[in-house]
Protein backbone atom coordinates (compact mmCIF):
# COMPACT_ATOMS: atom_id res chain seq x y z
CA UNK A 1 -0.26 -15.69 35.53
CA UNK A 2 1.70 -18.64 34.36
CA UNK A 3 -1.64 -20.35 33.43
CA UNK A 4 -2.72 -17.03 31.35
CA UNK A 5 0.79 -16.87 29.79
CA UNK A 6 0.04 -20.66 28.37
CA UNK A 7 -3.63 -19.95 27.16
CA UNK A 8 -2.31 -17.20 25.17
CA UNK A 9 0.11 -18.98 23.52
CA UNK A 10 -2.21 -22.02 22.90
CA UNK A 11 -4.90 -19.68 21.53
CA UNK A 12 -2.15 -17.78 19.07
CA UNK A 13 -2.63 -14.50 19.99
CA UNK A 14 0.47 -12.64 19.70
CA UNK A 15 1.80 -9.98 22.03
CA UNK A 16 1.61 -7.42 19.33
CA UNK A 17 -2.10 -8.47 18.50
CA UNK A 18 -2.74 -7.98 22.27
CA UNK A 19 -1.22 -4.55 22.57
CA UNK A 20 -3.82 -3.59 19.81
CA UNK A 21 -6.36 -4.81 21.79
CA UNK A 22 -5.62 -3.36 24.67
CA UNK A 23 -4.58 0.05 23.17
CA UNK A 24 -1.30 -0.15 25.27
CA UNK A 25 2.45 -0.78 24.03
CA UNK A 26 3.84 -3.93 23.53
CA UNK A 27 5.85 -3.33 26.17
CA UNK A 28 3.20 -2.74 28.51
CA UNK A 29 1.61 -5.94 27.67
CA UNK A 30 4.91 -8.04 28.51
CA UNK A 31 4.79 -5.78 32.06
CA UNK A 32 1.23 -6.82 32.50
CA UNK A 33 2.35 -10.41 32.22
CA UNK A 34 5.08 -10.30 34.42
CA UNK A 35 2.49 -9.41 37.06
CA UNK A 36 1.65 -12.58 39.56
CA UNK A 37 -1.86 -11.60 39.21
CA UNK A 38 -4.19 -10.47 37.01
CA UNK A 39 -6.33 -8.16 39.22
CA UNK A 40 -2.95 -6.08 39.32
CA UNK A 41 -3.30 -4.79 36.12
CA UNK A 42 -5.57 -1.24 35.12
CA UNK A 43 -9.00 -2.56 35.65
CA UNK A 44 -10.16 -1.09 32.46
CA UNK A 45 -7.54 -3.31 30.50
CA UNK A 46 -8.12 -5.98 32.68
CA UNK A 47 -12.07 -5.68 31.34
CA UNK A 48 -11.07 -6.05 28.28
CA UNK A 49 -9.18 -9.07 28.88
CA UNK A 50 -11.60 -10.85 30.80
CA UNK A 51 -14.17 -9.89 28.05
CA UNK A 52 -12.04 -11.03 25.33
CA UNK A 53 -11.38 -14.60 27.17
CA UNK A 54 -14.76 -14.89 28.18
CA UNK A 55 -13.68 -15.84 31.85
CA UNK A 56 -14.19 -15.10 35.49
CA UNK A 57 -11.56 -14.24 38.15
CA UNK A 58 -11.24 -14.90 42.02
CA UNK A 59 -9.44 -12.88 44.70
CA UNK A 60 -6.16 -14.98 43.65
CA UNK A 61 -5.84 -13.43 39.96
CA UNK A 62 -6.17 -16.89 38.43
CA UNK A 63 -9.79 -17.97 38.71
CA UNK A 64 -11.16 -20.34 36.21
CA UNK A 65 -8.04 -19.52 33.45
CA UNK A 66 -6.76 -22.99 34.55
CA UNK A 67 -9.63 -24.81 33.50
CA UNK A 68 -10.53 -23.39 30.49
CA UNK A 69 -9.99 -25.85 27.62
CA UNK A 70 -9.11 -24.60 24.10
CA UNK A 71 -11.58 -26.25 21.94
CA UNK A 72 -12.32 -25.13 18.08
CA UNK A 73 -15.34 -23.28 19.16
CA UNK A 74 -13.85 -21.14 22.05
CA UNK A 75 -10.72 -20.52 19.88
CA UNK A 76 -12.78 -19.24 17.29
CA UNK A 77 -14.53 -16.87 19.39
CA UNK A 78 -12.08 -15.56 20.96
CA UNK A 79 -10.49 -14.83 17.61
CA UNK A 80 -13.58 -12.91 16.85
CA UNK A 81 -13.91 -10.53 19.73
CA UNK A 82 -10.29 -10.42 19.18
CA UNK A 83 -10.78 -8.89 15.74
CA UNK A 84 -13.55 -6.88 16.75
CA UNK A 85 -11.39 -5.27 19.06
CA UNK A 86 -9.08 -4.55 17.04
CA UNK A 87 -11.38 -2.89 14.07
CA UNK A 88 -12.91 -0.71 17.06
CA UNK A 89 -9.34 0.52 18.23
CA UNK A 90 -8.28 1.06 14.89
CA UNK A 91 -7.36 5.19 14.16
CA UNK A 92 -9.26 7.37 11.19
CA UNK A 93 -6.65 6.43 8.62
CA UNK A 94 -7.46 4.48 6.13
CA UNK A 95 -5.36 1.69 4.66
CA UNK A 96 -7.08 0.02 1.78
CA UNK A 97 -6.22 -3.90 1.89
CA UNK A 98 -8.50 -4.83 -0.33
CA UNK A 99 -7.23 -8.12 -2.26
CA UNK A 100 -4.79 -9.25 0.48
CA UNK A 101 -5.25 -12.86 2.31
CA UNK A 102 -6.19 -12.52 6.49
CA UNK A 103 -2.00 -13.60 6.85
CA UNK A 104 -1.08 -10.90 4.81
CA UNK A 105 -3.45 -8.50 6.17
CA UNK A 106 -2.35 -9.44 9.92
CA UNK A 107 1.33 -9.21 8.52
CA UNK A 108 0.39 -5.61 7.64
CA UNK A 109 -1.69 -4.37 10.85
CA UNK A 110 1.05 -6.24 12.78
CA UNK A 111 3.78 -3.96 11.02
CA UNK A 112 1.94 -1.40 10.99
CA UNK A 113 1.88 -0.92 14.80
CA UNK A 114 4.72 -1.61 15.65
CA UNK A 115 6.23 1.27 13.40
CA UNK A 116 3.88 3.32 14.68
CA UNK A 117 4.92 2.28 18.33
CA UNK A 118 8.19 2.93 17.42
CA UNK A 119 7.98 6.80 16.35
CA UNK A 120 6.28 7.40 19.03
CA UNK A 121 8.97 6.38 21.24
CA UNK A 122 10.36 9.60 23.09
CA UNK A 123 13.45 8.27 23.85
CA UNK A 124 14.56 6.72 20.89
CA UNK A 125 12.61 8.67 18.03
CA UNK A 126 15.17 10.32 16.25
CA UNK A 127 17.29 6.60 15.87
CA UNK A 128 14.11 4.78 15.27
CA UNK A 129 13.09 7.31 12.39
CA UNK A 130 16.12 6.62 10.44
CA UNK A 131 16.27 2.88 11.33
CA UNK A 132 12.89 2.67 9.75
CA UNK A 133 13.77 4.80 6.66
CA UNK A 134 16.55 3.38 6.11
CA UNK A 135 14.21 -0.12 6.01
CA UNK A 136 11.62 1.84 3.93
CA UNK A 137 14.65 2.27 1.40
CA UNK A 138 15.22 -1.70 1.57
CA UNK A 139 11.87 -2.37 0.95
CA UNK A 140 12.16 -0.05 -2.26
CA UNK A 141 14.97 -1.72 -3.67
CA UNK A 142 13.98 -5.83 -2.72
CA UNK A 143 13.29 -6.49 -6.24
CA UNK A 144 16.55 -5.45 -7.32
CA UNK A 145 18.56 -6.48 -4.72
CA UNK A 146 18.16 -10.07 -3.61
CA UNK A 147 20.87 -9.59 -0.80
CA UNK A 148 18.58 -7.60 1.14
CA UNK A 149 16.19 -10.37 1.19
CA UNK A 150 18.98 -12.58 2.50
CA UNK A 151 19.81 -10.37 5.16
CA UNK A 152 16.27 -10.76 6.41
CA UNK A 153 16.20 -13.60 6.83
CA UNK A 154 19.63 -13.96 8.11
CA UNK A 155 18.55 -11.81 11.16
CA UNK A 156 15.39 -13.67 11.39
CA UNK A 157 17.01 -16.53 12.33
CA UNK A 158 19.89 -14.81 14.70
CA UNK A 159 16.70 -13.03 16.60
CA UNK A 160 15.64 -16.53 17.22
CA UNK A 161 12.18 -16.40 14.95
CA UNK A 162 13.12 -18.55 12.50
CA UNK A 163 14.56 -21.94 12.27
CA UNK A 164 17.99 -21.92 10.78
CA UNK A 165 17.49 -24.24 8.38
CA UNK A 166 14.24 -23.06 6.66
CA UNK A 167 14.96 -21.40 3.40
CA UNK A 168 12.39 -19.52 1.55
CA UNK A 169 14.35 -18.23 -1.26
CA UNK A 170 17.21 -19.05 -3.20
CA UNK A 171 18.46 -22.24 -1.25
CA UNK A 172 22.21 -22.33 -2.70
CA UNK A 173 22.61 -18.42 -2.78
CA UNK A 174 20.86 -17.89 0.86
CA UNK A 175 23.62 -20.45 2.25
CA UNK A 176 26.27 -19.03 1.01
CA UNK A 177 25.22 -15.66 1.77
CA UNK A 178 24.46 -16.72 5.78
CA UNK A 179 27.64 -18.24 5.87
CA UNK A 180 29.46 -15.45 4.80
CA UNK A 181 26.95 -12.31 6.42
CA UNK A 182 27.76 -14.60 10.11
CA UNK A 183 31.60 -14.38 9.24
CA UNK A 184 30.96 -10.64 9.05
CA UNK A 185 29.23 -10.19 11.73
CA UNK A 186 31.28 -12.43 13.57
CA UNK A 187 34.48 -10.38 12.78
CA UNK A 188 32.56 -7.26 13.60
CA UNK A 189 31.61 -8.32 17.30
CA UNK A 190 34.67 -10.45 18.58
CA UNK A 191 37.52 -9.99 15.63
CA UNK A 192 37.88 -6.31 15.26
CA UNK A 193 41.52 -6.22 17.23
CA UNK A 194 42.92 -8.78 15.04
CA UNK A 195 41.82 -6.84 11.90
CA UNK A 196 44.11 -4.60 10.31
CA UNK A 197 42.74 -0.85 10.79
CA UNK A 198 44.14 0.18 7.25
CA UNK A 199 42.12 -2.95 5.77
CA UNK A 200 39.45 -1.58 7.22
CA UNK A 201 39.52 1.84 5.87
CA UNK A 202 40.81 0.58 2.57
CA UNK A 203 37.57 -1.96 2.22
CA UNK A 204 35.59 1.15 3.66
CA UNK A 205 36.59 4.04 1.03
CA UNK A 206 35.76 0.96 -1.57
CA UNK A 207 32.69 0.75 -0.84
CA UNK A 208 32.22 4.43 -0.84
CA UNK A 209 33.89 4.79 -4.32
CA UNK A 210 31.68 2.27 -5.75
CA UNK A 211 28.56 3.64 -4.51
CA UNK A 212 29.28 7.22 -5.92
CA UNK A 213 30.30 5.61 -8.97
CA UNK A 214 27.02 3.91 -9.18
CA UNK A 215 25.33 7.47 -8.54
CA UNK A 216 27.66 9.14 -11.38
CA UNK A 217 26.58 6.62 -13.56
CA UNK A 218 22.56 7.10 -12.67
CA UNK A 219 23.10 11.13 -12.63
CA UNK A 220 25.08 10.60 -16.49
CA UNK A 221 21.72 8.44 -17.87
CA UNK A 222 19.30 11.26 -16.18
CA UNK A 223 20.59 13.72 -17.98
CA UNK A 224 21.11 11.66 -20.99
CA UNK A 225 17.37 11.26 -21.65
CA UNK A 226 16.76 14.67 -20.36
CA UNK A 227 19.12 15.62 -23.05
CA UNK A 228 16.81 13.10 -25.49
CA UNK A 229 13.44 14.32 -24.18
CA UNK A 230 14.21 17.82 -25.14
CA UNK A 231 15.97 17.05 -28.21
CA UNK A 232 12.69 14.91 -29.13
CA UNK A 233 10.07 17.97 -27.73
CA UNK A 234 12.20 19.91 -29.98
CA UNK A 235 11.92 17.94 -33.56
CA UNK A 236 8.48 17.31 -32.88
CA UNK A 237 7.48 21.07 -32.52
CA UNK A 238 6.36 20.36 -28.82
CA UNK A 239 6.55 23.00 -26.23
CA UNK A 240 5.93 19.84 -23.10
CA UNK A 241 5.63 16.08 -22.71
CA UNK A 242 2.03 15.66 -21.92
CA UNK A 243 -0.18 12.26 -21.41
CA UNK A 244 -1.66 12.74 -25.12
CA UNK A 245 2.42 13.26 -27.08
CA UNK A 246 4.42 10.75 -24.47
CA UNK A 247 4.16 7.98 -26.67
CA UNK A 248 5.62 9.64 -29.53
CA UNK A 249 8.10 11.64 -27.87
CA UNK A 250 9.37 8.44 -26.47
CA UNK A 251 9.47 7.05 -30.15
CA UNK A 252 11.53 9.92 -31.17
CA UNK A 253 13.62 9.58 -27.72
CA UNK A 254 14.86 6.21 -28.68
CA UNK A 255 15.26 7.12 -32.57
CA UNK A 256 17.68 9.95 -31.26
CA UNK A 257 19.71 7.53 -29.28
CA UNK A 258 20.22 5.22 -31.78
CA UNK A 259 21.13 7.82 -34.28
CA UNK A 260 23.80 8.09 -31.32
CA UNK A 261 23.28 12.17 -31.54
């Protein structure tokens, strides 16, 4: 198995890619691996690995893996039946990825199972929905908040997949940031005694106040322009904001706030 867990990793193929293959969870794949032979596994998975390798096995489990040598030919055919495999397991729903290069289309099949693996997770479904909500909502707000790219890759380098000193964004600000998010998380795991529990909740109910305050402010400029938008239907002698009047109920929307009304 040792020689299968090296041909793997000099062909590329990821443990997520092979879970796809397979149709089993990632999981399962790392079980299958830690296996001392190969003709332990399901036979039906172990099919599809043999196919997918294009190799025999003996009675020991290891057969001819050993002497297989990854050349540009084999390593693009296995990538192909590797990819066929993967468009045959793939479910109904349609994702259109039209316009997206073959990284960023793995990057999205490779995501995309894994979250999928994830809800389906008896044991941990509830946490794992609102863990990946919560990263839904990060991914909504990236743009506008370049800490949460940071943070990223901050934990991509503490899980060990990144180097530490690769920075693919805003060099100075990213430093600082790491330097200061590792304090934090620092304190949090090995300095809580030595904190003060009333700096705590004091730095705590801040954080709170500013965050409704940000939401008082947002609620205010809603109804502010709802305020405008009817104001606006109104002087115009419209009834609703439709595709064909937006543009000049927006006109009179920004006429009425200058007039400061």
């Amino acid at each position: 198995m040792n020689d299968l867990n090296k041909l793997l990793q000099e062909l590329g193929i990821s443990k997520v890619r092979l879970a796809k293959y397979l149709g089993v969870s990632r999981q399962m794949v790392y079980n299958y691996l830690e296996l001392d032979s190969i003709n332990k596994w399901p036979k039906e998975k172990k099919i599809l690995l043999l196919k997918l390798l294009d190799i025999d096995i003996d009675d020991s489990g290891e057969g001819s893996i050993s002497d297989i040598k990854v050349t540009t030919d084999y390593l693009l055919a296995v990538e192909n039946r590797l990819n066929e495999g993967l468009k045959d397991n793939q479910d109904n729903d349609y994702l259109d990825l039209k316009g997206l290069k073959k990284e960023e289309h793995q990057l999205v099949s490779d995501m995309t199972f894994l979250i999928k693996e994830k809800l389906v997770d008896p044991q941990n479904h509830e946490q794992n929905f609102y863990a990946l909500q919560y990263m839904y909502n990060c991914l909504q707000s990236m743009d506008n908040v370049p800490e949460i790219k940071y943070t990223l890759a901050y934990l991509s380098k503490a899980c060990g997949f990144t180097n530490p000193n690769v920075f693919k964004f805003n060099e100075d600000q990213q430093y600082i940031f790491e330097g200061v998010i590792y304090s934090a998380f620092n304190l949090f795991s090995h300095g809580r005694s030595s904190v003060s529990k009333t700096k705590i909740i004091e730095r705590r109910n801040a954080f709170v106040q500013e965050i409704e305050s940000r939401n008082e402010e947002k609620l205010s400029r809603t109804q502010q322009l709802e305020t405008g938008r009817i104001q606006a239907l109104r002087e115009l002698g419209y009834s609703k904001l439709t595709t064909e009047n937006a543009q000049e109920v927006f006109e009179k929307m920004a006429e009425i706030e200058s007039r400061g009304v």
